[in-house]
PDB file of N, CA and C in Angstrom:
ATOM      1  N   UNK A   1      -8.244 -11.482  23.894  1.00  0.00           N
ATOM      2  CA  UNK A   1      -7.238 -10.725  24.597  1.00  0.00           C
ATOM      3  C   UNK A   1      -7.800  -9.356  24.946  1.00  0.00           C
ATOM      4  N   UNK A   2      -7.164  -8.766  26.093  1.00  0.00           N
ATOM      5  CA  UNK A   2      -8.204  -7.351  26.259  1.00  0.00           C
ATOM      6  C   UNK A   2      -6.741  -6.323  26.461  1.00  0.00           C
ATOM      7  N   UNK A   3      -6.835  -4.955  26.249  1.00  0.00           N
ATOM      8  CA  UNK A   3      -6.007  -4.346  26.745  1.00  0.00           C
ATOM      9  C   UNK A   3      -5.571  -4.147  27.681  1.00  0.00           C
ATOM     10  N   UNK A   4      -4.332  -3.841  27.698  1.00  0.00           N
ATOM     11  CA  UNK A   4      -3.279  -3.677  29.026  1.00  0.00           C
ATOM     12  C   UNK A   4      -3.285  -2.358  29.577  1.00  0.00           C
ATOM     13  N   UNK A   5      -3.430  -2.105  31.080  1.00  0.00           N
ATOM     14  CA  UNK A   5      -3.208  -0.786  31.883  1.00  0.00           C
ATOM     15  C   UNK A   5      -1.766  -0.772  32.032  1.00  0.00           C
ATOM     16  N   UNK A   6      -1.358   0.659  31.789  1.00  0.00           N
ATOM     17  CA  UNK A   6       0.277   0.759  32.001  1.00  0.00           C
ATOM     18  C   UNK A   6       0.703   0.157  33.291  1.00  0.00           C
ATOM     19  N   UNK A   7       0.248  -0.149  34.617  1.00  0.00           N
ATOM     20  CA  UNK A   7       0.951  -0.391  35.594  1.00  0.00           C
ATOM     21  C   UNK A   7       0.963  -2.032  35.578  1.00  0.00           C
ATOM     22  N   UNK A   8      -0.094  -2.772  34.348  1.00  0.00           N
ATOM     23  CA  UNK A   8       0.510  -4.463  34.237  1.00  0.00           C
ATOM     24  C   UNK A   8       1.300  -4.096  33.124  1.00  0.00           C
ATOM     25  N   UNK A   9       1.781  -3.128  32.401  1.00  0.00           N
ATOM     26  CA  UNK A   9       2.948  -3.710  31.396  1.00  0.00           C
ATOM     27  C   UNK A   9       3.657  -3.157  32.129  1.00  0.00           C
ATOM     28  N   UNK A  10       4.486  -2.095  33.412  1.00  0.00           N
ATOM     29  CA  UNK A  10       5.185  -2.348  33.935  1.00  0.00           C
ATOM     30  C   UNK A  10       5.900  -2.919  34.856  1.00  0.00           C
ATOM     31  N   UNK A  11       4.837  -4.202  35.105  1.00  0.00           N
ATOM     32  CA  UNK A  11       4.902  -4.928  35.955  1.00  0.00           C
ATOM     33  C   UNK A  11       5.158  -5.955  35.770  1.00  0.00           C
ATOM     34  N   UNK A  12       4.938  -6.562  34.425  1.00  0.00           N
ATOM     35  CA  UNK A  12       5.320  -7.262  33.381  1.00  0.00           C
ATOM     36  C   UNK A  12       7.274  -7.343  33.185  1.00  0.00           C
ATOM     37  N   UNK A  13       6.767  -6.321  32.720  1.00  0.00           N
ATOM     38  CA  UNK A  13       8.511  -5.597  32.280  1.00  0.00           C
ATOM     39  C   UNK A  13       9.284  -5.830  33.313  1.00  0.00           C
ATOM     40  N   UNK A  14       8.865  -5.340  34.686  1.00  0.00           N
ATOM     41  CA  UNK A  14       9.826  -5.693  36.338  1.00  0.00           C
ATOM     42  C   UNK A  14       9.649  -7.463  36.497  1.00  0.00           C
ATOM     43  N   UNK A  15       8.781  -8.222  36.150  1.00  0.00           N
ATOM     44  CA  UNK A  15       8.634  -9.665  36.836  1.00  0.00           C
ATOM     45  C   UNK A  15       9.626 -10.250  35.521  1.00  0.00           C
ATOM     46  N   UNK A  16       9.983  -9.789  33.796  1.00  0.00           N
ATOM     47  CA  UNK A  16      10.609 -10.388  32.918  1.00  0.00           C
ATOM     48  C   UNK A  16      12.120  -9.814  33.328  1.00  0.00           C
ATOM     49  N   UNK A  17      12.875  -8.719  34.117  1.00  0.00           N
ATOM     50  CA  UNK A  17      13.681  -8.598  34.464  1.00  0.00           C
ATOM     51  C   UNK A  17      14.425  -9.274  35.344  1.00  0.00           C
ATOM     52  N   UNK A  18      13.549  -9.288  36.498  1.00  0.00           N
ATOM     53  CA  UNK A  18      13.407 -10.187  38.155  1.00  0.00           C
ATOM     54  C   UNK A  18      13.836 -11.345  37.480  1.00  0.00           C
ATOM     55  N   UNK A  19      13.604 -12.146  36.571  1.00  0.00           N
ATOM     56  CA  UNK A  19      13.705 -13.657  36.894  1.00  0.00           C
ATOM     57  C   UNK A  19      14.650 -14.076  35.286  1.00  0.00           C
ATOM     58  N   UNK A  20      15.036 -12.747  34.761  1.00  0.00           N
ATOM     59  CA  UNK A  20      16.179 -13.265  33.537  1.00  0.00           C
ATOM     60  C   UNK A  20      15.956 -13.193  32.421  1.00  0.00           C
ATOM     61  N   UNK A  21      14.703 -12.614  31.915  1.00  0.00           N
ATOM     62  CA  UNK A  21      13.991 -12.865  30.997  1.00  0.00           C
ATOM     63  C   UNK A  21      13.623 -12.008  29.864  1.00  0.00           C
ATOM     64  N   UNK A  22      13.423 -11.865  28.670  1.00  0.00           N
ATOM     65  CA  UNK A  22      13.548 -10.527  27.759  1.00  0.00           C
ATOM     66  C   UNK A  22      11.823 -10.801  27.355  1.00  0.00           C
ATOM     67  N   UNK A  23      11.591  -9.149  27.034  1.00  0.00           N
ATOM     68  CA  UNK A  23      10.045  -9.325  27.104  1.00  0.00           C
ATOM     69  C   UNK A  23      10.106  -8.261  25.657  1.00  0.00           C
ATOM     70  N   UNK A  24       9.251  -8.133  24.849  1.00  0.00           N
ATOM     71  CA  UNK A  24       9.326  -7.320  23.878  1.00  0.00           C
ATOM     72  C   UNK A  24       7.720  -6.436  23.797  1.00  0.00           C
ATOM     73  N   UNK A  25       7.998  -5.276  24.570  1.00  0.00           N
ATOM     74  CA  UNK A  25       6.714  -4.386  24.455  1.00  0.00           C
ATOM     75  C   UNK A  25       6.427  -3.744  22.708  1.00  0.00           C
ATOM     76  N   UNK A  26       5.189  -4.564  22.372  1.00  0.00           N
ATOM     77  CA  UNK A  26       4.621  -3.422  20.981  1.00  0.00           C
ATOM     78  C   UNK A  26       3.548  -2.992  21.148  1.00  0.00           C
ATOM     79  N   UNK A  27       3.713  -1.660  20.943  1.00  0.00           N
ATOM     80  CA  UNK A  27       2.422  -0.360  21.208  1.00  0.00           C
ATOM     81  C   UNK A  27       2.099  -0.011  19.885  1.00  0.00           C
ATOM     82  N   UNK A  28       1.127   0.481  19.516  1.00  0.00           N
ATOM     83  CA  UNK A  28       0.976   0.646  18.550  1.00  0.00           C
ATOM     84  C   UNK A  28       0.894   2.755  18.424  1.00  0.00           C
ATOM     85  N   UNK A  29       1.649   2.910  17.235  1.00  0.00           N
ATOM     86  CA  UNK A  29       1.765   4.208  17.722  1.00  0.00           C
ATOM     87  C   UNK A  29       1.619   5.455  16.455  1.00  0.00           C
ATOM     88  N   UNK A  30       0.363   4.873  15.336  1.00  0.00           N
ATOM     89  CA  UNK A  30      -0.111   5.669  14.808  1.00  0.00           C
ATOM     90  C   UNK A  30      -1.186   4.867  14.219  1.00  0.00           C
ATOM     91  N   UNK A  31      -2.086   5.307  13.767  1.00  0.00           N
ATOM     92  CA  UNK A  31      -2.987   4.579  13.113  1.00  0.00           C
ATOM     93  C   UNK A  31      -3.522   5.696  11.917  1.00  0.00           C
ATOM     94  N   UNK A  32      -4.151   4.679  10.871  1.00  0.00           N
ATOM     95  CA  UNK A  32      -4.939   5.820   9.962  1.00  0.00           C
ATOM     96  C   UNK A  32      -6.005   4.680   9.570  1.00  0.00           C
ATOM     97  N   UNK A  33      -7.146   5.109   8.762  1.00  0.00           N
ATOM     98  CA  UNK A  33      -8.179   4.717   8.157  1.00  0.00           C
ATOM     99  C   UNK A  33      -8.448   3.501   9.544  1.00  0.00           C
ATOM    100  N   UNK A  34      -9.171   2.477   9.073  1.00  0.00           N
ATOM    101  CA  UNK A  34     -10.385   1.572  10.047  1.00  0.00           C
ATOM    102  C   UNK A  34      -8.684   0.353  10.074  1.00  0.00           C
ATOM    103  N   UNK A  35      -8.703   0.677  11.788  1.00  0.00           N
ATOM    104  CA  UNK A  35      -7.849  -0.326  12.484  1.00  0.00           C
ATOM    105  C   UNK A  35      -8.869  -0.634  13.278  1.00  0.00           C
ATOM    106  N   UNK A  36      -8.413  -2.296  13.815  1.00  0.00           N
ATOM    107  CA  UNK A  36      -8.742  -2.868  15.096  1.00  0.00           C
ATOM    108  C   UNK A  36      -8.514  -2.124  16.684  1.00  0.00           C
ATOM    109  N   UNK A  37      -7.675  -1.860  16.480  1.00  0.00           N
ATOM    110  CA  UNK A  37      -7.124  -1.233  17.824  1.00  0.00           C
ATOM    111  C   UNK A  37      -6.532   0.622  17.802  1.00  0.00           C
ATOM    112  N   UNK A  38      -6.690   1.700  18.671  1.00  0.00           N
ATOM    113  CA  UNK A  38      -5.882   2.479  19.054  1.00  0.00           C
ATOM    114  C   UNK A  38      -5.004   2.568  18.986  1.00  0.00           C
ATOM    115  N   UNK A  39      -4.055   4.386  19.029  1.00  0.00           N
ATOM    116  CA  UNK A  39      -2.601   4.176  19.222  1.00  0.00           C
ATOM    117  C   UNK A  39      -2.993   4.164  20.881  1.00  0.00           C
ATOM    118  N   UNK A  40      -1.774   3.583  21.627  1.00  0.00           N
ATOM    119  CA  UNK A  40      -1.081   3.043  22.557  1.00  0.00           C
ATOM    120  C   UNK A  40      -1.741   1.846  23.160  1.00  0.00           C
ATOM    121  N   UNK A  41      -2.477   0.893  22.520  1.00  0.00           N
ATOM    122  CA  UNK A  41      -2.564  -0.223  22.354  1.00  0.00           C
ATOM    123  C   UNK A  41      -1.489  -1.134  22.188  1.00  0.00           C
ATOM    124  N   UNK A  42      -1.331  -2.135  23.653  1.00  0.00           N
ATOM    125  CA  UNK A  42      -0.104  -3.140  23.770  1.00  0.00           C
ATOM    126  C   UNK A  42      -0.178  -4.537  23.402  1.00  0.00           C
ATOM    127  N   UNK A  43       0.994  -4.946  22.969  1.00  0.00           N
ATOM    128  CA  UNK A  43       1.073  -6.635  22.925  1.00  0.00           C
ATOM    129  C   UNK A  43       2.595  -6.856  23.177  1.00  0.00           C
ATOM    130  N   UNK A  44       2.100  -7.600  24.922  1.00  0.00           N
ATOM    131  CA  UNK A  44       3.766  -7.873  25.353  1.00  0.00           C
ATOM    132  C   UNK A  44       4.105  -9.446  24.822  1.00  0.00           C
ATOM    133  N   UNK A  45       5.081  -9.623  24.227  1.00  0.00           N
ATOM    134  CA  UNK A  45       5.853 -10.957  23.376  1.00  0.00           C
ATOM    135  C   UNK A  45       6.973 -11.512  24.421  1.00  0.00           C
ATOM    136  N   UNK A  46       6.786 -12.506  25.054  1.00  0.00           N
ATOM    137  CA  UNK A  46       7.825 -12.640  26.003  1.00  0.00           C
ATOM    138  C   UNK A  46       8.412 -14.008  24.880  1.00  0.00           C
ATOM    139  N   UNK A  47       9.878 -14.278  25.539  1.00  0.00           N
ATOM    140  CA  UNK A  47      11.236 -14.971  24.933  1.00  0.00           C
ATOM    141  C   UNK A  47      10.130 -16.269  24.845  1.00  0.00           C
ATOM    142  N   UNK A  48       9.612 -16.965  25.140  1.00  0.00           N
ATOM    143  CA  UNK A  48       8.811 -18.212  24.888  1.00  0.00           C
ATOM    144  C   UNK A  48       7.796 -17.998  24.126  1.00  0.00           C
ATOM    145  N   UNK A  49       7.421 -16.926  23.614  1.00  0.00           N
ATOM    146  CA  UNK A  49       6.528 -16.966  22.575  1.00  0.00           C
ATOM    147  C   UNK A  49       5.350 -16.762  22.928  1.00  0.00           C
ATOM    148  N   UNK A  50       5.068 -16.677  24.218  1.00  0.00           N
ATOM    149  CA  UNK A  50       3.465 -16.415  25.116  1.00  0.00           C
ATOM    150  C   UNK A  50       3.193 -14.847  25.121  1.00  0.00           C
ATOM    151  N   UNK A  51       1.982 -14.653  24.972  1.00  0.00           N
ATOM    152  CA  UNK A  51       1.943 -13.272  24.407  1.00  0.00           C
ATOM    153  C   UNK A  51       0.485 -12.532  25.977  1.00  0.00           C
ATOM    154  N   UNK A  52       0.754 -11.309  25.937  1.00  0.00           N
ATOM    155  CA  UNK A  52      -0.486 -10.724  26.706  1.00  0.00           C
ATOM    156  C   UNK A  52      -0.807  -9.578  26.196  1.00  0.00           C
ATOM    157  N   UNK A  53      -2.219  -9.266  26.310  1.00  0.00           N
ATOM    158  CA  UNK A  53      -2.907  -7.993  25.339  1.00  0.00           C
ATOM    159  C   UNK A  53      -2.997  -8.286  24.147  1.00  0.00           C
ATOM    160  N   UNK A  54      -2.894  -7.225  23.520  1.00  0.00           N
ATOM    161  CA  UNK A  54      -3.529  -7.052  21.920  1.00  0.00           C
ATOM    162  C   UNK A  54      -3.274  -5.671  21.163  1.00  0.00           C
ATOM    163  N   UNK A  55      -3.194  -5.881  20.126  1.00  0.00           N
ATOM    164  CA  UNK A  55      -2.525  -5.303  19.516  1.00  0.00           C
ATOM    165  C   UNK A  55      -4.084  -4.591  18.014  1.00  0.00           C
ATOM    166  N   UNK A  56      -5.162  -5.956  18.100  1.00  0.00           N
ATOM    167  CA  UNK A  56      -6.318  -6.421  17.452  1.00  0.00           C
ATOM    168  C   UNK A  56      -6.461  -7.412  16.681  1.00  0.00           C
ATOM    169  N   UNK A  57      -5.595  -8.425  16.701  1.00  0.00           N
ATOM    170  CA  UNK A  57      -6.138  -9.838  16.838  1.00  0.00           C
ATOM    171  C   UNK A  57      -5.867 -10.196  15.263  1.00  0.00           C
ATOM    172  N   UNK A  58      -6.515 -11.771  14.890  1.00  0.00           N
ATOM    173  CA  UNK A  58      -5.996 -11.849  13.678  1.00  0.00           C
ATOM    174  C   UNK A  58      -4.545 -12.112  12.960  1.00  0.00           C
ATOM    175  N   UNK A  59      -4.659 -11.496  11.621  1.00  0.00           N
ATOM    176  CA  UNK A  59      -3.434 -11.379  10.937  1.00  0.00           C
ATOM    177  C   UNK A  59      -2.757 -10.381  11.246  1.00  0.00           C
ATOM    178  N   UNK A  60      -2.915  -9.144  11.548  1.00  0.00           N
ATOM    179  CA  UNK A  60      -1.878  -8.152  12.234  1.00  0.00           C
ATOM    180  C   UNK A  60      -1.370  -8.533  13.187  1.00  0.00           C
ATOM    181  N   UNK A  61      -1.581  -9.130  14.113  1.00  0.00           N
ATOM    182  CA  UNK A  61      -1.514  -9.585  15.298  1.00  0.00           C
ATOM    183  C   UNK A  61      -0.277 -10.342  15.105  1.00  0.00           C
ATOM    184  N   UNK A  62      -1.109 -11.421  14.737  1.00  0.00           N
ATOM    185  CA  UNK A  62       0.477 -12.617  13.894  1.00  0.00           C
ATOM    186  C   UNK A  62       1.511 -12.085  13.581  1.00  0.00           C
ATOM    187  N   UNK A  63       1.287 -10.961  12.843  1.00  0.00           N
ATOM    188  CA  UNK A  63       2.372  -9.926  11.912  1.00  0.00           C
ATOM    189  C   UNK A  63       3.169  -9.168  13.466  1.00  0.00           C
ATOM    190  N   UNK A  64       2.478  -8.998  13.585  1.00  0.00           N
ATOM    191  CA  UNK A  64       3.389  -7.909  15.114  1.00  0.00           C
ATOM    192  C   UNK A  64       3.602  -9.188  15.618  1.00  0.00           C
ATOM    193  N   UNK A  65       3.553 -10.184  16.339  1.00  0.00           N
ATOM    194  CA  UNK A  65       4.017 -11.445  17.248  1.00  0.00           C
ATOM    195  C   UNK A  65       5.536 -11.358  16.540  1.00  0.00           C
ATOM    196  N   UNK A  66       5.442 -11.805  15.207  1.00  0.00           N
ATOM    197  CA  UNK A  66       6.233 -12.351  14.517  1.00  0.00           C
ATOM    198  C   UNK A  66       7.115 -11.313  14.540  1.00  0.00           C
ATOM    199  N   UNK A  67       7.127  -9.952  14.452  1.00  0.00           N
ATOM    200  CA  UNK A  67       8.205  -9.007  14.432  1.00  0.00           C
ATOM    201  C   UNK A  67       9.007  -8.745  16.106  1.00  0.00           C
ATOM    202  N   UNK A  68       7.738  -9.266  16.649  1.00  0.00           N
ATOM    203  CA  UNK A  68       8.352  -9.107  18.058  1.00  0.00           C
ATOM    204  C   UNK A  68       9.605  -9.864  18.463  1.00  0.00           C
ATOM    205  N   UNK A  69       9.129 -10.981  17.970  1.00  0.00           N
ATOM    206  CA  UNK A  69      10.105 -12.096  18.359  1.00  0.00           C
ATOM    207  C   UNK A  69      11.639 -12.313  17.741  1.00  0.00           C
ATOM    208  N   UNK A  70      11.149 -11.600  16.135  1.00  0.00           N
ATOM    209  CA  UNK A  70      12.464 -11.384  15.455  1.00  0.00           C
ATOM    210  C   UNK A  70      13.504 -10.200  16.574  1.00  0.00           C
ATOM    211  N   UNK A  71      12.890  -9.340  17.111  1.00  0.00           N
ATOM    212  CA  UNK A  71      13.115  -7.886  17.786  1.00  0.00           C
ATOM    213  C   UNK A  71      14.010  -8.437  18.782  1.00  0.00           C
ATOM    214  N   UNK A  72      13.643  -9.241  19.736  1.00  0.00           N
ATOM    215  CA  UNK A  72      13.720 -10.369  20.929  1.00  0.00           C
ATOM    216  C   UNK A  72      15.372 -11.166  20.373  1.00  0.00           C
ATOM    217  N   UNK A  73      15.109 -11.642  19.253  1.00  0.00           N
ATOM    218  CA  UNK A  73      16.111 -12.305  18.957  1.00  0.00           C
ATOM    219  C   UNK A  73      17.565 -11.433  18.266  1.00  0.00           C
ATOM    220  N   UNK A  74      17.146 -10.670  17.579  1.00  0.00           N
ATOM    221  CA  UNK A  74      18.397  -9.426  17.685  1.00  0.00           C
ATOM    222  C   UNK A  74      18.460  -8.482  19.044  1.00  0.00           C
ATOM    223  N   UNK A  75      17.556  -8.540  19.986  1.00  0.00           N
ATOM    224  CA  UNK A  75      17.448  -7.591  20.920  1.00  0.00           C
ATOM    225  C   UNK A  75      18.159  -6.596  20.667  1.00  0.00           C
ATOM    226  N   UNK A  76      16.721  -5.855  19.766  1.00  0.00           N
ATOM    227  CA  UNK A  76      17.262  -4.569  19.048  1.00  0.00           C
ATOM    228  C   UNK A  76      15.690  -4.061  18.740  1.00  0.00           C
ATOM    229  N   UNK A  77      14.806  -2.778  19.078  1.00  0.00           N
ATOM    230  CA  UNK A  77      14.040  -2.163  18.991  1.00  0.00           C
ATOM    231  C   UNK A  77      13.661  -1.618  17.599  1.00  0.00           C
ATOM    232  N   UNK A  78      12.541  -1.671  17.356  1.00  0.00           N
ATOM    233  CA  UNK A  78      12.352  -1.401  15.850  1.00  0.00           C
ATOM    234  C   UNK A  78      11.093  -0.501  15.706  1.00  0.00           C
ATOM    235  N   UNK A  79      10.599   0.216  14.608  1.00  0.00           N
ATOM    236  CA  UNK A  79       9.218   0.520  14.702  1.00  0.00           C
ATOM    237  C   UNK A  79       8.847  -0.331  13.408  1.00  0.00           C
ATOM    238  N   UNK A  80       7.638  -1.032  13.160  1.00  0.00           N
ATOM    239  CA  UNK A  80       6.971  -1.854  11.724  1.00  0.00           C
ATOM    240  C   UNK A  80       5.670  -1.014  11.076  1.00  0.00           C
ATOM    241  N   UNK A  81       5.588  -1.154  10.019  1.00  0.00           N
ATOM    242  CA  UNK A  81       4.456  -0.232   9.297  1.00  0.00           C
ATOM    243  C   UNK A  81       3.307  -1.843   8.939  1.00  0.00           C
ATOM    244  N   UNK A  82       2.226  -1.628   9.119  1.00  0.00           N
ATOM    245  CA  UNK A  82       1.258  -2.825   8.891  1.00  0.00           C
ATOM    246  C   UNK A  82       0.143  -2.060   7.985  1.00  0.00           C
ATOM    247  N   UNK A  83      -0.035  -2.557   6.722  1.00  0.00           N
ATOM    248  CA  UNK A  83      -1.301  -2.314   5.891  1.00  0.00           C
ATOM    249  C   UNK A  83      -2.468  -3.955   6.509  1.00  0.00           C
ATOM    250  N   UNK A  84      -3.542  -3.466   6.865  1.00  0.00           N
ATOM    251  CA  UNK A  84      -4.818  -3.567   7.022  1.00  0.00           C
ATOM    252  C   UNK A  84      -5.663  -4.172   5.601  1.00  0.00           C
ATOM    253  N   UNK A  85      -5.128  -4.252   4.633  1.00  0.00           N
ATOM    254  CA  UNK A  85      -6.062  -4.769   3.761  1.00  0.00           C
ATOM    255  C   UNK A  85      -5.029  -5.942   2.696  1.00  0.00           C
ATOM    256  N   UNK A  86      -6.083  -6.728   2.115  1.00  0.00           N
ATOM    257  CA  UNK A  86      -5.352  -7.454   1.337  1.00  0.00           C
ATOM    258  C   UNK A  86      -4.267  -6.852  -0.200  1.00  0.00           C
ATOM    259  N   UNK A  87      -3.442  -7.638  -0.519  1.00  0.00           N
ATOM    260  CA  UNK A  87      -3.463  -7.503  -1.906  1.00  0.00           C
ATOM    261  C   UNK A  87      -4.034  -7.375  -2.734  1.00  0.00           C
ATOM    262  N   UNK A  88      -4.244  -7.198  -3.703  1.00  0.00           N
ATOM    263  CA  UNK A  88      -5.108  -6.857  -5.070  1.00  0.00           C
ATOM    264  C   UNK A  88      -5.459  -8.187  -4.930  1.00  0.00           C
ATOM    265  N   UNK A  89      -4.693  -9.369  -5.638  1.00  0.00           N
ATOM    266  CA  UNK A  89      -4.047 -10.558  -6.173  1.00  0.00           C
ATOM    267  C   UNK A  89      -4.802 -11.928  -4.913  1.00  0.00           C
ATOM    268  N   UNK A  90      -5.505 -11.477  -3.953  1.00  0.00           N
ATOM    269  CA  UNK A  90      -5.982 -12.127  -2.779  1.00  0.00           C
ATOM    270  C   UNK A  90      -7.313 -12.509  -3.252  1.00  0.00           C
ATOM    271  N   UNK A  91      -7.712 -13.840  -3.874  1.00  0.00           N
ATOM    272  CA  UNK A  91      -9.248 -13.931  -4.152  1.00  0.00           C
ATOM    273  C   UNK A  91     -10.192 -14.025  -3.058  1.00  0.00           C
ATOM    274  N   UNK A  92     -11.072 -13.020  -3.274  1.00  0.00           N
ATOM    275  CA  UNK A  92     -12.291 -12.845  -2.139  1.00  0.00           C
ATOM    276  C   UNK A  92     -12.540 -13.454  -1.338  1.00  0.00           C
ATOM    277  N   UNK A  93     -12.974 -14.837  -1.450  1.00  0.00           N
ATOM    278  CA  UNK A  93     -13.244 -15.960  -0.706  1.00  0.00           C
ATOM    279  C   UNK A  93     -11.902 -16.545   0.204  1.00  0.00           C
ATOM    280  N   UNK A  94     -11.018 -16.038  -0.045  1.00  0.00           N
ATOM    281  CA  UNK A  94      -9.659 -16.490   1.106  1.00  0.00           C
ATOM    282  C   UNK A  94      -9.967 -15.371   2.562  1.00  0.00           C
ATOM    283  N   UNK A  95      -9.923 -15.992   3.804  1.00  0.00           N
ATOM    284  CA  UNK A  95      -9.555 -14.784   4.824  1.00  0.00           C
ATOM    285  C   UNK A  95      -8.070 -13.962   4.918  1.00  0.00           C
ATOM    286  N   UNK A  96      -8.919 -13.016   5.344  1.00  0.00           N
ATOM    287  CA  UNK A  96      -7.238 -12.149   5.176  1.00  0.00           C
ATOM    288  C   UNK A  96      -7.723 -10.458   6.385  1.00  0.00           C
ATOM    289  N   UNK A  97      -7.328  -9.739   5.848  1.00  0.00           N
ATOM    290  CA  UNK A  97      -7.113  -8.604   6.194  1.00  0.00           C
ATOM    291  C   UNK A  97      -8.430  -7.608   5.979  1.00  0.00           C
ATOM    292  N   UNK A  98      -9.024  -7.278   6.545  1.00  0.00           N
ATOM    293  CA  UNK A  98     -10.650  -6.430   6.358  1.00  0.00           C
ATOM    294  C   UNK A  98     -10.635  -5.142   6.183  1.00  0.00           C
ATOM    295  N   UNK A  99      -9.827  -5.020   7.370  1.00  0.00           N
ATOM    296  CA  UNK A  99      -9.726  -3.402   8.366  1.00  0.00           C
ATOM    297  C   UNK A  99      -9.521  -2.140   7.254  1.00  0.00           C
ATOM    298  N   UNK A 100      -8.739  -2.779   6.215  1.00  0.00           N
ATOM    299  CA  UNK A 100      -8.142  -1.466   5.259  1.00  0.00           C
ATOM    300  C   UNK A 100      -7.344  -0.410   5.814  1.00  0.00           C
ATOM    301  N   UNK A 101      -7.145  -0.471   7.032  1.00  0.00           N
ATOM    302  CA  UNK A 101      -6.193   0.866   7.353  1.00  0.00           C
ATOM    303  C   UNK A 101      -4.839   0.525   7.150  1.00  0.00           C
ATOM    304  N   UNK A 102      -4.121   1.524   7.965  1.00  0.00           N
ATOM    305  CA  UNK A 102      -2.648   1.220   8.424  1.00  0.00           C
ATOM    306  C   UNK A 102      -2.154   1.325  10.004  1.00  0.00           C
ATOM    307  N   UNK A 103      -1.246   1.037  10.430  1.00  0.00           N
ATOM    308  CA  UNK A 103      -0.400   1.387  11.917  1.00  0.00           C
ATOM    309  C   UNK A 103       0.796   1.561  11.704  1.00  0.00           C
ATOM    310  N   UNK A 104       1.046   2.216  13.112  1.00  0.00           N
ATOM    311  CA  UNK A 104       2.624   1.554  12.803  1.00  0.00           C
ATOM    312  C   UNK A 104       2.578   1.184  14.551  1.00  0.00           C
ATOM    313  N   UNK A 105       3.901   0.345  14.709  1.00  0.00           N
ATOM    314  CA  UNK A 105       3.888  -0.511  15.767  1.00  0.00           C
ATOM    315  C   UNK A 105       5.542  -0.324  15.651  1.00  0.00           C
ATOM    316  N   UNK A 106       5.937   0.698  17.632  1.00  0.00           N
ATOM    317  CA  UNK A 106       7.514  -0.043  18.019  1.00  0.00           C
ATOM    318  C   UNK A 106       6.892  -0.839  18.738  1.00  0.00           C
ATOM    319  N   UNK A 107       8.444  -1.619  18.395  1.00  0.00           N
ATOM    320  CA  UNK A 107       8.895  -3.169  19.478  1.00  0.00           C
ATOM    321  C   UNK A 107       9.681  -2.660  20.257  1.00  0.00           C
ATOM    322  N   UNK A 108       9.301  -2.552  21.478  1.00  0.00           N
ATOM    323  CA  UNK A 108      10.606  -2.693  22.609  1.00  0.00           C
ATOM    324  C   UNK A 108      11.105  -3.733  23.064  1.00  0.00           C
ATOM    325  N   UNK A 109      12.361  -4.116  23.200  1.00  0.00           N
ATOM    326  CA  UNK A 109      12.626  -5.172  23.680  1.00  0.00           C
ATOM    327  C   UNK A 109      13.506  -4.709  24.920  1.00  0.00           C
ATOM    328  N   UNK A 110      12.877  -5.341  26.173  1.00  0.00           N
ATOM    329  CA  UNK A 110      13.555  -5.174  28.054  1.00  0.00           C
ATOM    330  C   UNK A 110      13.952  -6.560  28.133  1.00  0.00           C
TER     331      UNK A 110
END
C-alpha cells in the first residue's frame, strides 16, 4: 500500500458520498519512539471492508482496519492509542509487533 495525497482522500470522500456510501478516514496523528508510518499518514476503510493507503502495514494496520469499521458501524468518530510492541507474555518466536513505539490514530467516518 503506498500513501495517500490529500486531493485522492478527498476525492475518495466526494466519490463515497456521490454514490451512498460511508467511508472511514484514519490519519494517524501522533507518533512516538520507532513507528512504521508518520503523523498524517492515511488509511481510508470503506463500508465493504476494502481499504486504500496505509497506515504501516501488519498488525497495526489490522488494529486500525478493525477500529475503523467498528467507527463505520456506530458512525461515530473516535481517536485509538496503538502500542507498537508486544506483550511481555508473547514468546519470541511468535510474529507480532517490532516497531516498539506508539500512535495515536482518529477515525473519521463521511
Amino acid at each position: 500500500m503506498s500513501l495517500l495525497t490529500q486531493t485522492e482522500v478527498y476525492d475518495e470522500i466526494t466519490k463515497a458520498q456521490t454514490t451512498g456510501n460511508k467511508l472511514a478516514v484514519a490519519t494517524i496523528i501522533t507518533t512516538s519512539g520507532s513507528t512504521p508510518q508518520r503523523t498524517g499518514a492515511k488509511l481510508l476503510v470503506y463500508d465493504d471492508g476494502r481499504m486504500l493507503g496505509t497506515v504501516g502495514g501488519g498488525c497495526v494496520e489490522a488494529d486500525v482496519w478493525a477500529e475503523a469499521r467498528q467507527a463505520l458501524e456506530d458512525n461515530k468518530a473516535r481517536v485509538c492509542h496503538f502500542t507498537l510492541r508486544d506483550n511481555p507474555d508473547v514468546p519470541p518466536d511468535e510474529e507480532g509487533m517490532i516497531c516498539g513505539g506508539e500512535m495515536e490514530v482518529m477515525i473519521e467516518v463521511w
